[in-house]
N, C-alpha and C. Protein backbone atom coordinates (compact mmCIF):
# COMPACT_ATOMS: atom_id res chain seq x y z
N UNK A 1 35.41 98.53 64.85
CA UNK A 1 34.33 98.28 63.91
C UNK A 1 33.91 96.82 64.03
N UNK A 2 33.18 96.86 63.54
CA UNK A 2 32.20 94.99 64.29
C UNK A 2 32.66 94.42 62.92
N UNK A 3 32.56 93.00 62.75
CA UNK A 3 32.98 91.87 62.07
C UNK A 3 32.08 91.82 61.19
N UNK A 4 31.67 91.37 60.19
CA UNK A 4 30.64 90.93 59.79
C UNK A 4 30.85 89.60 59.25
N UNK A 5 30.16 88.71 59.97
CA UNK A 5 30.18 87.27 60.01
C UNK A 5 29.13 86.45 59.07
N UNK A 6 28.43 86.99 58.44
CA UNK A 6 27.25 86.54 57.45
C UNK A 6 26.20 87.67 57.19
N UNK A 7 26.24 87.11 55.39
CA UNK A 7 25.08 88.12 54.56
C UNK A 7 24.21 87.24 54.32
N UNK A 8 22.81 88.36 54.17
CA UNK A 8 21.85 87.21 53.95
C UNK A 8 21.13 88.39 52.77
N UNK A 9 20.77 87.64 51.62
CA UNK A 9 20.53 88.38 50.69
C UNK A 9 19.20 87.91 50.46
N UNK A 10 18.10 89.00 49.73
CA UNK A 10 16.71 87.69 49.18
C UNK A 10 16.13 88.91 48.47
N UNK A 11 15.12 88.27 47.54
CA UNK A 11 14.33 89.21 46.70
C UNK A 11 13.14 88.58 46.28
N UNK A 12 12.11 88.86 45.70
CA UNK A 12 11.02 88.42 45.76
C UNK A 12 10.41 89.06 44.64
N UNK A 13 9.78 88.64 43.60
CA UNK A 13 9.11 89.26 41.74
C UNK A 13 7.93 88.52 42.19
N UNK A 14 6.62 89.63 41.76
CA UNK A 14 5.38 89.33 41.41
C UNK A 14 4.70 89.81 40.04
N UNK A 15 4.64 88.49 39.26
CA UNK A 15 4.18 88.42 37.84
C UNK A 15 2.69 88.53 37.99
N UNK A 16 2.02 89.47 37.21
CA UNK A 16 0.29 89.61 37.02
C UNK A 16 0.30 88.61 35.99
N UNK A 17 -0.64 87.50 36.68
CA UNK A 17 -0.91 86.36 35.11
C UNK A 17 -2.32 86.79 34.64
N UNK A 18 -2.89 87.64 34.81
CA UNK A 18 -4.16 88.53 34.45
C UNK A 18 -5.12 87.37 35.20
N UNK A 19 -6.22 87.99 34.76
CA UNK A 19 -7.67 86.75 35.25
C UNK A 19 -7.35 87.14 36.81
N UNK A 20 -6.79 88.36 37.32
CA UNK A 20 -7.15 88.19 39.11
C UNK A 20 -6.11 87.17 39.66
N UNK A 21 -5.04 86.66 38.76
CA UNK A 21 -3.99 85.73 39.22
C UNK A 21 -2.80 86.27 38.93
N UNK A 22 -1.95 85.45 39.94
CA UNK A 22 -0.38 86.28 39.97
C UNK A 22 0.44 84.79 40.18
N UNK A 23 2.03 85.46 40.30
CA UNK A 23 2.83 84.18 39.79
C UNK A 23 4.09 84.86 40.96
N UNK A 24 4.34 84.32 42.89
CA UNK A 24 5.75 84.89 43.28
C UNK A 24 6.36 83.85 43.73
N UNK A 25 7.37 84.47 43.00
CA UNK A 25 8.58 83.88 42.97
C UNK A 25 9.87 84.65 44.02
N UNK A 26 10.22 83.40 45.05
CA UNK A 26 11.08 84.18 46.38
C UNK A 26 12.30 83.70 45.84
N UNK A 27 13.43 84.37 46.52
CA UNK A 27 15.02 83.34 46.71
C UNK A 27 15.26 84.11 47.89
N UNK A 28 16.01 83.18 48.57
CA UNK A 28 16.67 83.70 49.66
C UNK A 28 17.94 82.86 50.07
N UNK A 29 19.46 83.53 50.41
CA UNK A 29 20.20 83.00 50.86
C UNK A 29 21.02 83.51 52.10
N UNK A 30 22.16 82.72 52.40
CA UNK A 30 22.67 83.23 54.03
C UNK A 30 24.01 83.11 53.71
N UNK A 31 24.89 83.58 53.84
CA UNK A 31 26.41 83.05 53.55
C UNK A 31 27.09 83.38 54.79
N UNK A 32 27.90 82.18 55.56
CA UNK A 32 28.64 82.71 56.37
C UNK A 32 30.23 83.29 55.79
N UNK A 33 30.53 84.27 56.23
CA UNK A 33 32.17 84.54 55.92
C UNK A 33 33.20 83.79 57.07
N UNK A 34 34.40 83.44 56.51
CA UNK A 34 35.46 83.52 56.93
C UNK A 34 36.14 84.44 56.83
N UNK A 35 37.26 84.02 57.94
CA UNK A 35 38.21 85.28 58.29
C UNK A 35 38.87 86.18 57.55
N UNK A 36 38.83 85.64 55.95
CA UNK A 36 39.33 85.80 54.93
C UNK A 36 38.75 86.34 53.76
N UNK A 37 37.76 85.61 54.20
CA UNK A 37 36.37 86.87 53.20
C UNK A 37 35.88 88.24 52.89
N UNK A 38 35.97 88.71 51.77
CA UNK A 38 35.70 89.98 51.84
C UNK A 38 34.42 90.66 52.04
N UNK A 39 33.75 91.05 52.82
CA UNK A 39 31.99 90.82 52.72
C UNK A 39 31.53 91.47 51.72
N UNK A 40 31.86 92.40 50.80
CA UNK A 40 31.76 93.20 49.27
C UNK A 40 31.38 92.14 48.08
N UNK A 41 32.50 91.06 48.57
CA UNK A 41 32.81 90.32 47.21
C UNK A 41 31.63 89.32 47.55
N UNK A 42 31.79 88.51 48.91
CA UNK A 42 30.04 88.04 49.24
C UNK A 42 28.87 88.36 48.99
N UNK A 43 28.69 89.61 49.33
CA UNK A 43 27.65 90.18 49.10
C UNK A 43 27.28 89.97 47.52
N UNK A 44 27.97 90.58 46.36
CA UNK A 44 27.84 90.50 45.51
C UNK A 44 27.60 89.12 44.56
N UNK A 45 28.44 88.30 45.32
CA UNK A 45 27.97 86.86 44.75
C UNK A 45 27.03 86.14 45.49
N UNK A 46 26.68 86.66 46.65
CA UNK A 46 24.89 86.19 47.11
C UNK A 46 23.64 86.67 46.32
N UNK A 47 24.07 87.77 45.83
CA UNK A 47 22.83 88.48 45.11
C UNK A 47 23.23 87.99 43.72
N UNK A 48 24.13 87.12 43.03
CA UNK A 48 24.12 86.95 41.81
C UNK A 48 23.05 85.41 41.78
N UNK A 49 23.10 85.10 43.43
CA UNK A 49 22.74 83.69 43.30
C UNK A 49 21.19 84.08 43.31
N UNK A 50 21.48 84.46 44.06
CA UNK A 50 19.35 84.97 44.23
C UNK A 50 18.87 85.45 43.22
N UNK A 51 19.60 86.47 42.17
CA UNK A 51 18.86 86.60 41.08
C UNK A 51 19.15 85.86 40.39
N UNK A 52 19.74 84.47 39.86
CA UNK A 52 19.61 83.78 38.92
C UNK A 52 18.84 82.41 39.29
N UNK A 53 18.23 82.35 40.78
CA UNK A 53 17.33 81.53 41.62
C UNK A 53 15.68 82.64 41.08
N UNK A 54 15.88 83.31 41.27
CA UNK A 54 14.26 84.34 40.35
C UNK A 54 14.17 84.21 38.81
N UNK A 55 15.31 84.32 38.72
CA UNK A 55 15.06 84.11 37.12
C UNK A 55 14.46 82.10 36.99
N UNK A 56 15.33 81.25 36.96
CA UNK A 56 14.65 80.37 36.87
C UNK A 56 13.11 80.39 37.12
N UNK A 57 13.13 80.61 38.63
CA UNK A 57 11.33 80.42 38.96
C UNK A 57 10.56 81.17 38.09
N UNK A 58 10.73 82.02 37.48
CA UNK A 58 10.12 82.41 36.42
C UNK A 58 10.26 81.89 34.91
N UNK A 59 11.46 80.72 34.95
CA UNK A 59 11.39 80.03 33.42
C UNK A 59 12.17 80.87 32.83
N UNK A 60 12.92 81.79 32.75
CA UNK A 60 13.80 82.66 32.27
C UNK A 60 15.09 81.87 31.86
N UNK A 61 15.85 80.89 32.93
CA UNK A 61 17.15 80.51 33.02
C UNK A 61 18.12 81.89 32.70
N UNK A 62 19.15 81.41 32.10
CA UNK A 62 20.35 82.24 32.80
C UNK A 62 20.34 83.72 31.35
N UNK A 63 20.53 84.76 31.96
CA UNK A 63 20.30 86.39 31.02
C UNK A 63 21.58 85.99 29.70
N UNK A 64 21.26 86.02 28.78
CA UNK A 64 22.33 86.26 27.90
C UNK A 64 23.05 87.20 27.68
């Protein structure tokens, strides 16, 4: 079975600000693993980063 040596996670929200205008907001990240890394547990904490990188750009800060 092949290695997996880096996740790359990203997501992208488009807000309608009405008036024919919109508001997007990207994140994107890359994580390399070590030998030791679980790529599950990466994965999961790349996508915690990217969505709390969308939430800001939208002025949100962190979900209560």
């Amino acid at each position: 079975m092949p290695k997996v040596v880096q996740i790359s996670v990203g997501a992208s929200f488009t807000k309608n600000l009405g008036n024919f205008q919109s508001l997007k907001v990207e994140a994107n990240i890359v994580m390399e693993l070590h030998n030791d890394d679980d790529p599950s547990v990466a994965y999961e904490d790349a996508w915690a980063k990217v969505q709390d990188q969308i939430r800001k750009g939208l002025g949100k800060g962190q979900p209560k």
